[in-house]
Protein backbone atom coordinates (compact mmCIF):
# COMPACT_ATOMS: atom_id res chain seq x y z
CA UNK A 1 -18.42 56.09 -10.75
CA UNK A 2 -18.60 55.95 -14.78
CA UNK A 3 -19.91 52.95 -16.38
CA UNK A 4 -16.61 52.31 -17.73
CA UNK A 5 -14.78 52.19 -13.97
CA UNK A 6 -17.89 50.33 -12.42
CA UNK A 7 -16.93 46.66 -11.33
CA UNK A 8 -17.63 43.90 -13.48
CA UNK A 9 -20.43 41.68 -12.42
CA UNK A 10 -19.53 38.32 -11.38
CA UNK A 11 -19.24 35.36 -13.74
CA UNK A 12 -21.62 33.00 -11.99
CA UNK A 13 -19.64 30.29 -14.30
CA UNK A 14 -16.37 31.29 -13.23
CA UNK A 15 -17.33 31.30 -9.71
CA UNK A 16 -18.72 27.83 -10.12
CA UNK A 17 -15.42 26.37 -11.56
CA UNK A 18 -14.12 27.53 -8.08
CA UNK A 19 -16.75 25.64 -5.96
CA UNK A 20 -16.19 21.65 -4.82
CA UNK A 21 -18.56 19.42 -2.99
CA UNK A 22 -17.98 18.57 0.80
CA UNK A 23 -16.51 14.98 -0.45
CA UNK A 24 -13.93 16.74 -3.01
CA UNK A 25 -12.90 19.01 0.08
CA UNK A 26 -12.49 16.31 2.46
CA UNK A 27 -10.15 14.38 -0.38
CA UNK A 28 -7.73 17.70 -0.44
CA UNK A 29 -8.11 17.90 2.95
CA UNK A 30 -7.07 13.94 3.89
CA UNK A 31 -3.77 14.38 1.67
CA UNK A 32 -2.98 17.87 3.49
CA UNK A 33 -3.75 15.27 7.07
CA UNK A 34 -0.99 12.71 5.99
CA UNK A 35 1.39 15.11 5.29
CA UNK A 36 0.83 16.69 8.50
CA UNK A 37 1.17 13.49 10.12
CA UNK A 38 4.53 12.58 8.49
CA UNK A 39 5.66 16.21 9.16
CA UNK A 40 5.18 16.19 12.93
CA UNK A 41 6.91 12.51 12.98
CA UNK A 42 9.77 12.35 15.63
CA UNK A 43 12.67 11.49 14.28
CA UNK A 44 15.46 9.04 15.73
CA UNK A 45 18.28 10.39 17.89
CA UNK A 46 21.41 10.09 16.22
CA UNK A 47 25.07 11.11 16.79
CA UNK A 48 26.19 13.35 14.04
CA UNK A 49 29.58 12.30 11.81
CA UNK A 50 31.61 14.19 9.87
CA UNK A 51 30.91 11.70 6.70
CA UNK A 52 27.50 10.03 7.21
CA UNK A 53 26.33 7.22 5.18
CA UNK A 54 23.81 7.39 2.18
CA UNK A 55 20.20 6.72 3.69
CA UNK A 56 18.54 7.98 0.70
CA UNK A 57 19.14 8.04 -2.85
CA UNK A 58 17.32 10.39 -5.12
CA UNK A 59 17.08 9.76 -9.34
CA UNK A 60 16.42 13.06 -10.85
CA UNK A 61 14.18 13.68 -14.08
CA UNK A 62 13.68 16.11 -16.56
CA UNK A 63 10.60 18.32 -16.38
CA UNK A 64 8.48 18.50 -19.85
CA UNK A 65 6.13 21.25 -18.33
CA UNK A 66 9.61 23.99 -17.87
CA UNK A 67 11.75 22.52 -20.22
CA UNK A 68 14.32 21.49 -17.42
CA UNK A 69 17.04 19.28 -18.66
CA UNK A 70 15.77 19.75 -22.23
CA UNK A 71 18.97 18.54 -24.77
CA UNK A 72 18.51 21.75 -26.55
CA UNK A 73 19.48 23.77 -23.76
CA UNK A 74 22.86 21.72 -22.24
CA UNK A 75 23.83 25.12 -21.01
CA UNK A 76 21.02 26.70 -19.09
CA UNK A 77 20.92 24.13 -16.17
CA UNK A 78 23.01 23.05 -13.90
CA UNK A 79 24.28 18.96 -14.34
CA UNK A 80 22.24 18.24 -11.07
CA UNK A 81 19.92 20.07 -8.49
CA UNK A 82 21.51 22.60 -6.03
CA UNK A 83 21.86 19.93 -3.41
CA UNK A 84 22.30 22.98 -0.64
CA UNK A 85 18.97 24.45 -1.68
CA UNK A 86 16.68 22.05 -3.25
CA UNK A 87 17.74 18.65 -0.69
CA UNK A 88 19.15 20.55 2.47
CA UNK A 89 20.43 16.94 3.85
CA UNK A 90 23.29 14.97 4.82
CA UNK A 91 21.98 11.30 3.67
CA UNK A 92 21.27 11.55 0.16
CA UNK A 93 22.81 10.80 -3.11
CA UNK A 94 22.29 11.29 -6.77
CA UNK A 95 22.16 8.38 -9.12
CA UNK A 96 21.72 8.36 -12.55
CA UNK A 97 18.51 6.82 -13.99
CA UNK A 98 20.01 3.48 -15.23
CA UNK A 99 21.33 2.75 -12.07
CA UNK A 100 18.32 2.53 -9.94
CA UNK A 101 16.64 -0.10 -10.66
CA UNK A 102 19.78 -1.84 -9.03
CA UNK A 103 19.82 0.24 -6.04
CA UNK A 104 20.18 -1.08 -2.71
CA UNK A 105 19.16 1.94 -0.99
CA UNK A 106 15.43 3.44 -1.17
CA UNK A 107 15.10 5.88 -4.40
CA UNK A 108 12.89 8.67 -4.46
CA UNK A 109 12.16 9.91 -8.24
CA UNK A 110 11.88 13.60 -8.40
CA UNK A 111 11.49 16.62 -11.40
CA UNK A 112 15.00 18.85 -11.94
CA UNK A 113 13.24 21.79 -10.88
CA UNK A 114 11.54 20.98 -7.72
CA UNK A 115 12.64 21.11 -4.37
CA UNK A 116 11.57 19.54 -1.23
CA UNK A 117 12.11 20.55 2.66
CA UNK A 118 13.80 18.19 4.43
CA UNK A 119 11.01 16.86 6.44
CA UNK A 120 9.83 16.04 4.12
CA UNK A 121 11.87 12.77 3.99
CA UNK A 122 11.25 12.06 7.50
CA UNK A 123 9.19 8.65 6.72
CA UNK A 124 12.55 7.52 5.55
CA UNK A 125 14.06 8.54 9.10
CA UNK A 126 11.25 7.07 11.08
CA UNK A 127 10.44 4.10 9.18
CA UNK A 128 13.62 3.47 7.49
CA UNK A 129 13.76 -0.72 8.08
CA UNK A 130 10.22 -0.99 7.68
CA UNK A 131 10.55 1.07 4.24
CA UNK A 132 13.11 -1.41 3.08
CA UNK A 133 16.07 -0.73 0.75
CA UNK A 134 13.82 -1.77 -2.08
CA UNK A 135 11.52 0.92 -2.17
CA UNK A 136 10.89 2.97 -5.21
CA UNK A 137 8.93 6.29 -4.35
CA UNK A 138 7.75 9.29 -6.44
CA UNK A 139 7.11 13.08 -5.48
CA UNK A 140 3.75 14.08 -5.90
CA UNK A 141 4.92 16.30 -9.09
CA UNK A 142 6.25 13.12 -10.58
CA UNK A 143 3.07 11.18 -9.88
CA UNK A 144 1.05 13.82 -11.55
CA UNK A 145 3.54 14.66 -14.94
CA UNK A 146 2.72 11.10 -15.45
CA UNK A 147 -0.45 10.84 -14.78
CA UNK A 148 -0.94 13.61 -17.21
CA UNK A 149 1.47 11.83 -20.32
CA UNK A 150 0.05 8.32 -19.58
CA UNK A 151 -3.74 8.54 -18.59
CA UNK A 152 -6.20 7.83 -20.98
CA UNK A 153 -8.47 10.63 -19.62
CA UNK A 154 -5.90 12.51 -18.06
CA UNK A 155 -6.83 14.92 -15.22
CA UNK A 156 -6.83 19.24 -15.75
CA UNK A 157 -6.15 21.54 -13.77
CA UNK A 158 -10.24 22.91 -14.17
CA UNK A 159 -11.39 19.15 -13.14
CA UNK A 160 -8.35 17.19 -11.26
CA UNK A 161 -10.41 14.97 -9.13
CA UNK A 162 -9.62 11.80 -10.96
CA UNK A 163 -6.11 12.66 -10.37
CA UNK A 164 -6.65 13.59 -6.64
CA UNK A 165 -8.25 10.28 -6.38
CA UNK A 166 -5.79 8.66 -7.85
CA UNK A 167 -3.05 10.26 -5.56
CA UNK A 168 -4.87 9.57 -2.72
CA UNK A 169 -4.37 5.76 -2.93
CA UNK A 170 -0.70 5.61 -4.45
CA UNK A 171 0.09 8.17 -1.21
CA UNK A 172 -2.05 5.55 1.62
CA UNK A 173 1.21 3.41 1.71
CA UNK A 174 2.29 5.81 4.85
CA UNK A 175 -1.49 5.70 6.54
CA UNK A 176 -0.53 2.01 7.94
CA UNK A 177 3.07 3.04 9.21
CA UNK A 178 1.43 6.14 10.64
CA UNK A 179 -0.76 4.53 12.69
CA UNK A 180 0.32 1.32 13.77
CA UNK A 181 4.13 2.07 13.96
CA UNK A 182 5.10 -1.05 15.19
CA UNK A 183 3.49 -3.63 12.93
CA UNK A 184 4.40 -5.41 9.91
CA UNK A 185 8.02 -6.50 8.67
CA UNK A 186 7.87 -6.32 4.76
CA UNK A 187 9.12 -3.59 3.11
CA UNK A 188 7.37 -1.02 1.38
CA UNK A 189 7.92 -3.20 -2.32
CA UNK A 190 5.35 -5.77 -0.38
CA UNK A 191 2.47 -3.31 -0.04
CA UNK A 192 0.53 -2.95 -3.28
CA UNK A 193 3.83 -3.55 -5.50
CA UNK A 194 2.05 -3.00 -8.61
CA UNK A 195 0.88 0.66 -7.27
CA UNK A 196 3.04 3.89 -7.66
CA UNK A 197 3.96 4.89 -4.42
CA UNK A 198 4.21 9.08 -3.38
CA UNK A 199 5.70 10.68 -0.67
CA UNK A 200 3.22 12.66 0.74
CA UNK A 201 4.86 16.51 0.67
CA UNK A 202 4.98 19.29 -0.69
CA UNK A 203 6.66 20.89 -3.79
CA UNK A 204 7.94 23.98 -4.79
CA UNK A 205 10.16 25.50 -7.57
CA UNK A 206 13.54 24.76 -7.00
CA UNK A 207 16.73 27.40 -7.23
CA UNK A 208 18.39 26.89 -10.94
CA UNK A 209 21.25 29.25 -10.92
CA UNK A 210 24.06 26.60 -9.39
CA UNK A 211 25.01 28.66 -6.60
CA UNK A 212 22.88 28.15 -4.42
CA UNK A 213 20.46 31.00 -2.83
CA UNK A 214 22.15 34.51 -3.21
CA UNK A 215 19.33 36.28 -1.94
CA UNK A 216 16.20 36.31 0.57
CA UNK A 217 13.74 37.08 -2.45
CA UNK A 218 15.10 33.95 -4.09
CA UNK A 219 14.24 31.94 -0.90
CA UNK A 220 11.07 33.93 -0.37
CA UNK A 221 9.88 33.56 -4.17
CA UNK A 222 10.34 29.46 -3.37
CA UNK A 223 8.41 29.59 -0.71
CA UNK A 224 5.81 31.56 -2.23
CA UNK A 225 5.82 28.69 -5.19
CA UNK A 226 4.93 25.41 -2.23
CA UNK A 227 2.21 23.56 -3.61
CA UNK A 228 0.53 20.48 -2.68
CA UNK A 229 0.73 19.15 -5.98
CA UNK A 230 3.26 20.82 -8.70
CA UNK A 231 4.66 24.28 -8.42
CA UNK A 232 3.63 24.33 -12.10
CA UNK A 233 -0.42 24.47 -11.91
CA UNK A 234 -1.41 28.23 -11.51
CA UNK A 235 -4.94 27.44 -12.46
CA UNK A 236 -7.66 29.55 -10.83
CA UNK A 237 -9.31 25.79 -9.57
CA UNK A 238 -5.25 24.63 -8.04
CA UNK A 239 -4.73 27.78 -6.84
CA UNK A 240 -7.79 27.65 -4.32
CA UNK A 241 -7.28 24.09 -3.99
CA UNK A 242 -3.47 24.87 -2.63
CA UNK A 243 -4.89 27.37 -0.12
CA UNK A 244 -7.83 24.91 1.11
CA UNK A 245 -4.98 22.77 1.61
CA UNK A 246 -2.14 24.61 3.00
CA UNK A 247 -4.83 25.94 6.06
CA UNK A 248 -5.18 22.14 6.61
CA UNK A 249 -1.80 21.45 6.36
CA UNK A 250 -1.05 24.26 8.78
CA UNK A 251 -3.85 23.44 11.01
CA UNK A 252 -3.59 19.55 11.64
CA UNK A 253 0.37 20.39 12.26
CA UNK A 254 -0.83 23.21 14.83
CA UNK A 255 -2.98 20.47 16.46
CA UNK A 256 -0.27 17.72 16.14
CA UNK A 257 2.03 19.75 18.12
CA UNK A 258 -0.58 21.11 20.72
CA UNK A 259 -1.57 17.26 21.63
CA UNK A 260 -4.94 17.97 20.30
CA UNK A 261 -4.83 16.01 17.50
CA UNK A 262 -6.08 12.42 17.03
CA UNK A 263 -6.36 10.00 13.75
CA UNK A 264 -8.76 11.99 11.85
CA UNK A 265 -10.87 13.86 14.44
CA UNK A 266 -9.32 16.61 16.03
CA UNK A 267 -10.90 17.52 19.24
């Protein structure tokens, strides 16, 4: 092997950007828990209608990171999501943003170009009354584009652990209705009202063309985009963050699901 072809030693600074301490790990690891948790939630039994009535109602904003919804480019985005590909459900609405506060119906903030599964939403399905119609939630890529524009000493993508933190807490709304089902009759304005609340899921880049999918490599390049946090940080740090938390994701469901799962010890 030439000197020119021979591997390139290892940055031992690079490789400790990549590192985290056991208590950073077991922060990633909690949020990747909850969502597990509100994943494997059971759902009520309903009877299905041909015109079902708005459960959710969802305010969509513009995304400063991709430019979605940007004035300059009226043209190059559809007027609203692609409701068959980025909200696969039957309950939701769109609203414009002056008419939430107003709502009567939970509303659930989220970027243009995001998308979210539909289980994710299934706190709203199994907690719905406890919720309350009052309830003002944000996705987790919300949460973070502000916490980026507002935060004095905004979190990176090299050192996000403020912003973890931060998530952590506007996210342990659920923890409560996850683990004591049954208790409590104020809506989800009552908890904490002067915290942002997050629903606890999730993101990926959303389909932009207005037609909905037109191919498996558009569904598969989605998929390939899920992150826990934005589909937008590609960081070497939030990439290995996003794996350390999609194997706990995919593990505490696996466990759920198996009965072998309990609170925070799994057995």
């Amino acid at each position: 092997m030439s000197v020119a072809n021979a591997p390139r030693p290892r940055d031992r600074s690079e490789e400790k950007e990549l590192d985290w301490t056991p208590a950073q790990a077991a922060l990633v690891h909690r949020l990747a828990r909850r969502e597990a948790r509100a994943l494997s939630s059971i759902a009520k039994l309903e009877l299905r209608v041909e015109v079902p009535e708005t459960e959710v109602l969802f305010q969509v904003r513009a995304c400063t990171r991709c430019d979605a919804d940007h004035p300059s480019h009226p043209d190059d985005r559809p007027h609203e999501p692609d409701r068959a590909f980025s909200l696969p459900l039957r309950k939701v609405a769109f609203l414009a943003s002056a008419d939430a506060v107003d709502a009567q119906l939970p509303v659930i903030s989220t970027l243009r170009c995001e998308a979210l599964s539909a289980r994710a939403l299934m706190p709203f399905s199994v907690f719905g009354k406890r919720i309350g119609p009052a309830a003002r939630v944000v996705t987790r890529s919300v949460f973070w584009a502000d916490l980026m524009g507002t935060s004095v000493s905004p979190p990176t993508q090299d050192d996000p652990w403020s912003g973890l933190a931060a998530l952590d807490l506007a996210e342990s709304w659920l923890d409560q209705m996850l683990s004591f089902p049954e208790s409590g009759t104020g809506g989800l304005e009552t908890q904490a009202p002067h915290l942002v609340k997050v629903l606890p899921a999730c993101t990926r880049l959303a389909h932009t063309g207005g037609s909905g999918l037109t191919s498996v490599d558009q569904l598969l390049d989605s998929l390939r985009s899920q992150h826990f946090l934005s589909p937008h940080l590609n960081a070497p740090l939030m990439k290995r963050l996003n794996q350390l938390y999609q194997a706990e994701l995919a593990r505490t469901v696996g466990l759920t699901l198996t009965g072998t799962w309990s609170g925070d010890h799994p057995f």
